[in-house]
PDB file of N, CA and C in Angstrom:
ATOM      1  N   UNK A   1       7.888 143.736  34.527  1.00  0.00           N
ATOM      2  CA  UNK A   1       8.243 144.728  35.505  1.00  0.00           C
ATOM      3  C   UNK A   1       9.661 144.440  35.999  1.00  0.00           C
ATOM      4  N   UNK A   2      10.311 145.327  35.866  1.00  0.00           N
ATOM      5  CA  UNK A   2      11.801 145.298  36.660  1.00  0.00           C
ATOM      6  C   UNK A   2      12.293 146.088  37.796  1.00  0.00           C
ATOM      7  N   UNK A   3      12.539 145.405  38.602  1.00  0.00           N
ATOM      8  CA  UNK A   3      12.696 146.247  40.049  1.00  0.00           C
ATOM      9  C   UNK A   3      14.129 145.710  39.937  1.00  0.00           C
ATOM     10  N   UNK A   4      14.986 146.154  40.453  1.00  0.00           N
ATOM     11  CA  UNK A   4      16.209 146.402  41.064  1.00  0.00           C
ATOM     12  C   UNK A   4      16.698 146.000  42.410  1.00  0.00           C
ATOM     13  N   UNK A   5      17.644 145.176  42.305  1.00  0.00           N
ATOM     14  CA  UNK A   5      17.590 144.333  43.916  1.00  0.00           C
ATOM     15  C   UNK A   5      18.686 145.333  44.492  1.00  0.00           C
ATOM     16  N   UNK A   6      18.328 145.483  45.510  1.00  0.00           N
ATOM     17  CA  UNK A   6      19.078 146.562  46.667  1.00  0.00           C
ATOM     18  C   UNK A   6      20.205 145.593  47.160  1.00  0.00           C
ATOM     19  N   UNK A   7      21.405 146.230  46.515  1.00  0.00           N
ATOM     20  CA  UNK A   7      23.158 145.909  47.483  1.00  0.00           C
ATOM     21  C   UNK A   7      22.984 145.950  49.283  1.00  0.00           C
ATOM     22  N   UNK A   8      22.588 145.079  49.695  1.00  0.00           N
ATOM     23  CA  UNK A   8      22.798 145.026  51.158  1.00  0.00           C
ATOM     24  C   UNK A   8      23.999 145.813  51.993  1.00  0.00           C
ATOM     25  N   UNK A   9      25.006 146.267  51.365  1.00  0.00           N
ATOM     26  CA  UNK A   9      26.189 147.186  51.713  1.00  0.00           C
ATOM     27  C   UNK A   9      25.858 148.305  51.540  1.00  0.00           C
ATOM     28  N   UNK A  10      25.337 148.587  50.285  1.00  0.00           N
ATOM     29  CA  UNK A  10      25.100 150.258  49.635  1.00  0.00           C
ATOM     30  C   UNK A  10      23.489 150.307  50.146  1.00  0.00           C
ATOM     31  N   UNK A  11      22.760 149.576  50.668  1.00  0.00           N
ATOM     32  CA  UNK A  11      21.322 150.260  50.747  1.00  0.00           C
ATOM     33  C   UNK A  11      20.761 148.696  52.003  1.00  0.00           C
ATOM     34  N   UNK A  12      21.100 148.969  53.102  1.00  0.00           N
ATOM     35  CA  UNK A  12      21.056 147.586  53.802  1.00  0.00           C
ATOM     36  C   UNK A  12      18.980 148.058  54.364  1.00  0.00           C
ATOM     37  N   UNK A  13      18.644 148.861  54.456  1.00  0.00           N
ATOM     38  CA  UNK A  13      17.238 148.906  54.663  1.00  0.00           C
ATOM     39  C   UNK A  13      16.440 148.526  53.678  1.00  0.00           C
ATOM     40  N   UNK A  14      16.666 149.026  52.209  1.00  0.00           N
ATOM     41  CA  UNK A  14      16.018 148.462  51.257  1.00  0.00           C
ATOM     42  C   UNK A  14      16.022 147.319  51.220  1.00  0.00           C
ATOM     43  N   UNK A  15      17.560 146.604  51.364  1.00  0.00           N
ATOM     44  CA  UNK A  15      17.698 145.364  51.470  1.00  0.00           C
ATOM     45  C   UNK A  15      16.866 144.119  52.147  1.00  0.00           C
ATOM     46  N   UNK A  16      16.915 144.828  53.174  1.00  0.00           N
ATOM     47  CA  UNK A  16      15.945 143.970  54.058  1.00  0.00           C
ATOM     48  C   UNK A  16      14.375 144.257  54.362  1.00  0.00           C
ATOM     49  N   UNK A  17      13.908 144.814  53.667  1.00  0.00           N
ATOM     50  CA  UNK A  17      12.741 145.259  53.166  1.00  0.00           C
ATOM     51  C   UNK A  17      12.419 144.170  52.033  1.00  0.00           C
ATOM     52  N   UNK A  18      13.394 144.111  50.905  1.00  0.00           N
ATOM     53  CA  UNK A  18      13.100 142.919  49.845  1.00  0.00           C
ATOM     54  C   UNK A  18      13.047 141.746  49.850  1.00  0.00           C
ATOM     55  N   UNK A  19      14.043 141.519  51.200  1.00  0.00           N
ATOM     56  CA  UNK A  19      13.943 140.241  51.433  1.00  0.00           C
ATOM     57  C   UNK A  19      12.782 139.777  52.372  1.00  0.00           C
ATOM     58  N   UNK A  20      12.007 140.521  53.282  1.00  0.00           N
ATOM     59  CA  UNK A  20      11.400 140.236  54.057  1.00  0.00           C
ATOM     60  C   UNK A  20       9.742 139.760  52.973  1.00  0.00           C
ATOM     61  N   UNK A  21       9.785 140.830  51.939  1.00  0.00           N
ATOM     62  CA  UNK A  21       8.770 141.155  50.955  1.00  0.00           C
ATOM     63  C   UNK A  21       8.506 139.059  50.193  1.00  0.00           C
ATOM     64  N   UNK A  22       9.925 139.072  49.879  1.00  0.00           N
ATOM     65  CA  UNK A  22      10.574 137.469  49.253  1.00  0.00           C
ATOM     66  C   UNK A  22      10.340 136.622  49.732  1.00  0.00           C
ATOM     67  N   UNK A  23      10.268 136.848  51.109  1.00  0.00           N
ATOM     68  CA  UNK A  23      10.086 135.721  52.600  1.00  0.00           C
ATOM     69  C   UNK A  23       8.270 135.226  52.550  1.00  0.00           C
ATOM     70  N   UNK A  24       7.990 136.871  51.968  1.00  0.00           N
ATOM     71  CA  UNK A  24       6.019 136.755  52.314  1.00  0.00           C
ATOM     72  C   UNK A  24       5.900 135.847  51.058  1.00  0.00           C
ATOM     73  N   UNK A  25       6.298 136.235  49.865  1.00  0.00           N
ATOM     74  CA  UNK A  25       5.635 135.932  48.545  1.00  0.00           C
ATOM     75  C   UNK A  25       6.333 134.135  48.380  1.00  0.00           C
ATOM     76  N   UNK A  26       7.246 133.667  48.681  1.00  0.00           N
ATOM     77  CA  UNK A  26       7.694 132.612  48.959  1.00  0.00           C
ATOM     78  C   UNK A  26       6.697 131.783  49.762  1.00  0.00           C
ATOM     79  N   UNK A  27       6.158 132.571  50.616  1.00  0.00           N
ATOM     80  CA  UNK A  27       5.217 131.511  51.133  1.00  0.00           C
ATOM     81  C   UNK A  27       5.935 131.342  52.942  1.00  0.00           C
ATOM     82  N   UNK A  28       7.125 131.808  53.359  1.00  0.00           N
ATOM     83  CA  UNK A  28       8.331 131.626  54.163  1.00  0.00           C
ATOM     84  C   UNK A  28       7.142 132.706  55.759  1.00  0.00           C
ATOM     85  N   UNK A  29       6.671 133.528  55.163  1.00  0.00           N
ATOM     86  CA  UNK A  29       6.674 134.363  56.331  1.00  0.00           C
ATOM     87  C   UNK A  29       5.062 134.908  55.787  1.00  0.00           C
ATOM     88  N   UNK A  30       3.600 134.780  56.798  1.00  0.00           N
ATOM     89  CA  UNK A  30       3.020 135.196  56.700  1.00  0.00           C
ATOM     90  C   UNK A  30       2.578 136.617  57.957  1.00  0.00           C
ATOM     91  N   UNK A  31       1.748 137.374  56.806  1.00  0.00           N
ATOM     92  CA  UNK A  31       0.926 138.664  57.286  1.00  0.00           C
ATOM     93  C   UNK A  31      -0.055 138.475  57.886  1.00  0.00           C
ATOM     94  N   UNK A  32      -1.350 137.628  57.403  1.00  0.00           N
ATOM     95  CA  UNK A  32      -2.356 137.191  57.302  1.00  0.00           C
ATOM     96  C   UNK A  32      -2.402 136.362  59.283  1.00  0.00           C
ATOM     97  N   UNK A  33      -1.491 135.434  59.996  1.00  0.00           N
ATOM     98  CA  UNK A  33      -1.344 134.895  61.005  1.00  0.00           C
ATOM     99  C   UNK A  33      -0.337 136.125  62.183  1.00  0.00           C
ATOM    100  N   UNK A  34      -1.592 136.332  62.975  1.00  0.00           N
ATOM    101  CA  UNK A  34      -1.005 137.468  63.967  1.00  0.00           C
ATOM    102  C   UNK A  34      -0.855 138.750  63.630  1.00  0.00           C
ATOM    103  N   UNK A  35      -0.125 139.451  64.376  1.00  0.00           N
ATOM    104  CA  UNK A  35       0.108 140.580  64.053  1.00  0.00           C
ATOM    105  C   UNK A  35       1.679 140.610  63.143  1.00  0.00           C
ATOM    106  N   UNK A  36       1.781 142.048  62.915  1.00  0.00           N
ATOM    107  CA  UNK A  36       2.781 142.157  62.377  1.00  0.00           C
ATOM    108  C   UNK A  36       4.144 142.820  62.688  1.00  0.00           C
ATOM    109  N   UNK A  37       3.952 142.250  64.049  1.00  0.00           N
ATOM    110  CA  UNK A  37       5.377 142.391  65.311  1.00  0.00           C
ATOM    111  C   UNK A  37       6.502 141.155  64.559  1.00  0.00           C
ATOM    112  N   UNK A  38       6.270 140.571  64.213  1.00  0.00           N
ATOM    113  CA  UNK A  38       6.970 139.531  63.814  1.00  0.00           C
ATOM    114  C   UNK A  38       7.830 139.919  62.792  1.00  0.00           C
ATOM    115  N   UNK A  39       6.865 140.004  61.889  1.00  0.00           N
ATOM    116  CA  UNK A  39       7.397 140.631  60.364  1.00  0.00           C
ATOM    117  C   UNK A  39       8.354 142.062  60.720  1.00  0.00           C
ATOM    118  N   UNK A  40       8.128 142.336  61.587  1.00  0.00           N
ATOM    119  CA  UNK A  40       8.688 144.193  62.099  1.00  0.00           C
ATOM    120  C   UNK A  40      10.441 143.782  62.726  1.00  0.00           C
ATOM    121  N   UNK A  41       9.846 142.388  63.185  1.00  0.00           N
ATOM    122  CA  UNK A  41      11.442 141.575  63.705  1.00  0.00           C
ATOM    123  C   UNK A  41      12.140 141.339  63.057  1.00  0.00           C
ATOM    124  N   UNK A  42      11.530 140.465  61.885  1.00  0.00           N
ATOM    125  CA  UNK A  42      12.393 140.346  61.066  1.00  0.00           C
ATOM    126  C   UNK A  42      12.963 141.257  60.532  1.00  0.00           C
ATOM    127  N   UNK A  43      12.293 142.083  60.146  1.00  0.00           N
ATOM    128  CA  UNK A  43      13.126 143.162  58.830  1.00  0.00           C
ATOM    129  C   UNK A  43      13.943 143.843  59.700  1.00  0.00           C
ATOM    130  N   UNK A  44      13.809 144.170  61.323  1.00  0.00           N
ATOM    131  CA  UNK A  44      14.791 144.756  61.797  1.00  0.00           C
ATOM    132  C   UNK A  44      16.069 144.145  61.771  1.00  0.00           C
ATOM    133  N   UNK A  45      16.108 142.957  62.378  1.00  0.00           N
ATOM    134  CA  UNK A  45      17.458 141.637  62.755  1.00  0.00           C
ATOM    135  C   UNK A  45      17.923 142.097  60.853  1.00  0.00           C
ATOM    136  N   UNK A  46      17.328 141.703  60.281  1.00  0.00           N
ATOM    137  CA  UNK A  46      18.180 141.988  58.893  1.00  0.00           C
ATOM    138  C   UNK A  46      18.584 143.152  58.517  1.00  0.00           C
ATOM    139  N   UNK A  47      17.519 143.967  58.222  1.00  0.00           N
ATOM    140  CA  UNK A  47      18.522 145.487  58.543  1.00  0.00           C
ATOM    141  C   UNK A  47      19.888 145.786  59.367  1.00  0.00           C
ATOM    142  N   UNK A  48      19.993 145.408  60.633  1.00  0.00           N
ATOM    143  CA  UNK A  48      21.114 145.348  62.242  1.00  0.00           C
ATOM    144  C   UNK A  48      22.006 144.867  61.195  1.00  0.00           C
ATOM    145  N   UNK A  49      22.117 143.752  60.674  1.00  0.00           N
ATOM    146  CA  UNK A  49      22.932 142.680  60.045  1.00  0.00           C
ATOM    147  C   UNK A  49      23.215 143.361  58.897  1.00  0.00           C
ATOM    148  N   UNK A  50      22.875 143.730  57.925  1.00  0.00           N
ATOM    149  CA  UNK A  50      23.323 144.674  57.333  1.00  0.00           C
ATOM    150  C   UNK A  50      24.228 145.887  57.469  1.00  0.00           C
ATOM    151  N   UNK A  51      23.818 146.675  58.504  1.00  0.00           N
ATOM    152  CA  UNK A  51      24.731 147.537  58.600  1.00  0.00           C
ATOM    153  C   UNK A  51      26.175 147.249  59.529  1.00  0.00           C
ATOM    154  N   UNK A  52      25.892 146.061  60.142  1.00  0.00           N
ATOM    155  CA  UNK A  52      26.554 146.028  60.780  1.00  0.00           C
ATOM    156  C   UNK A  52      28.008 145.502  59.939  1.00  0.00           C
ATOM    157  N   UNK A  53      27.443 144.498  58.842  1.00  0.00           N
ATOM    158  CA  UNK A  53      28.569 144.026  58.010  1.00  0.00           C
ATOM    159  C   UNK A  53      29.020 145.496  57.100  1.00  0.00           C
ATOM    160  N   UNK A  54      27.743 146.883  56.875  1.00  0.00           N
ATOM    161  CA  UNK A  54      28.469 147.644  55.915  1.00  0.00           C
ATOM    162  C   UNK A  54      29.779 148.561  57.198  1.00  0.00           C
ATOM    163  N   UNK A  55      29.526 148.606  58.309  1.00  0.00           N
ATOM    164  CA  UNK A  55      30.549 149.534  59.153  1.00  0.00           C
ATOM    165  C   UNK A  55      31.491 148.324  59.196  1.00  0.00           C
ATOM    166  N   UNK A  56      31.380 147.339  59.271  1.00  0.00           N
ATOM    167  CA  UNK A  56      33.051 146.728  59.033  1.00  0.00           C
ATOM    168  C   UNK A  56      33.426 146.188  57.943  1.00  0.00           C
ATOM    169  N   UNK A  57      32.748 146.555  56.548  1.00  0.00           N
ATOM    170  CA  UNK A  57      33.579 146.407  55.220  1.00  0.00           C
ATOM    171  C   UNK A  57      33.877 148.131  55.088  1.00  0.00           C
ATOM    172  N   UNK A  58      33.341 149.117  55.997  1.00  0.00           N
ATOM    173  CA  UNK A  58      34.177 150.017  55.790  1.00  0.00           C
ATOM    174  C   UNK A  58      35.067 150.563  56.996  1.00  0.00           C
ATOM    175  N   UNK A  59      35.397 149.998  57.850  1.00  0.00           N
ATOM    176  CA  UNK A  59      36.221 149.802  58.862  1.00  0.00           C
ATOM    177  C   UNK A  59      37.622 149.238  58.312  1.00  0.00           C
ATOM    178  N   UNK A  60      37.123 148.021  57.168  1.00  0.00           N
ATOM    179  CA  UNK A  60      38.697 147.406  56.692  1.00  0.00           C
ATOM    180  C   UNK A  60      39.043 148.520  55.196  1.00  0.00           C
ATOM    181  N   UNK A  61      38.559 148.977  55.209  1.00  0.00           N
ATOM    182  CA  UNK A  61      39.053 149.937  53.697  1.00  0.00           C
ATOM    183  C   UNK A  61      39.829 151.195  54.097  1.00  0.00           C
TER     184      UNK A  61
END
């Protein structure tokens, strides 16, 4: 199976969607303990971070 890793510049939600996905299957971040306010944190803070680096790599262009 080939999935396609999402450019954090060109697609910063996907982005951090895959990584959060990477975080579970790694073993890094469980579903299974609590709710899933946590997991909802994370992927947000990474998403924020994402766009925030894509409005100032297109701020300097």
């Amino acid at each position: 199976m080939s999935h396609e890793i999402a450019h954090p510049a060109s697609s910063p939600k996907q982005a951090a969607l895959q990584l959060v996905i990477e975080l579970v299957r790694a073993g890094k971040l469980s579903p299974l303990h609590g709710d899933a306010s946590n997991m909802i944190s994370i992927y947000e803070q990474f998403k924020a971070h994402f766009e925030a680096d894509k409005q100032k790599d297109s701020a300097i262009s």
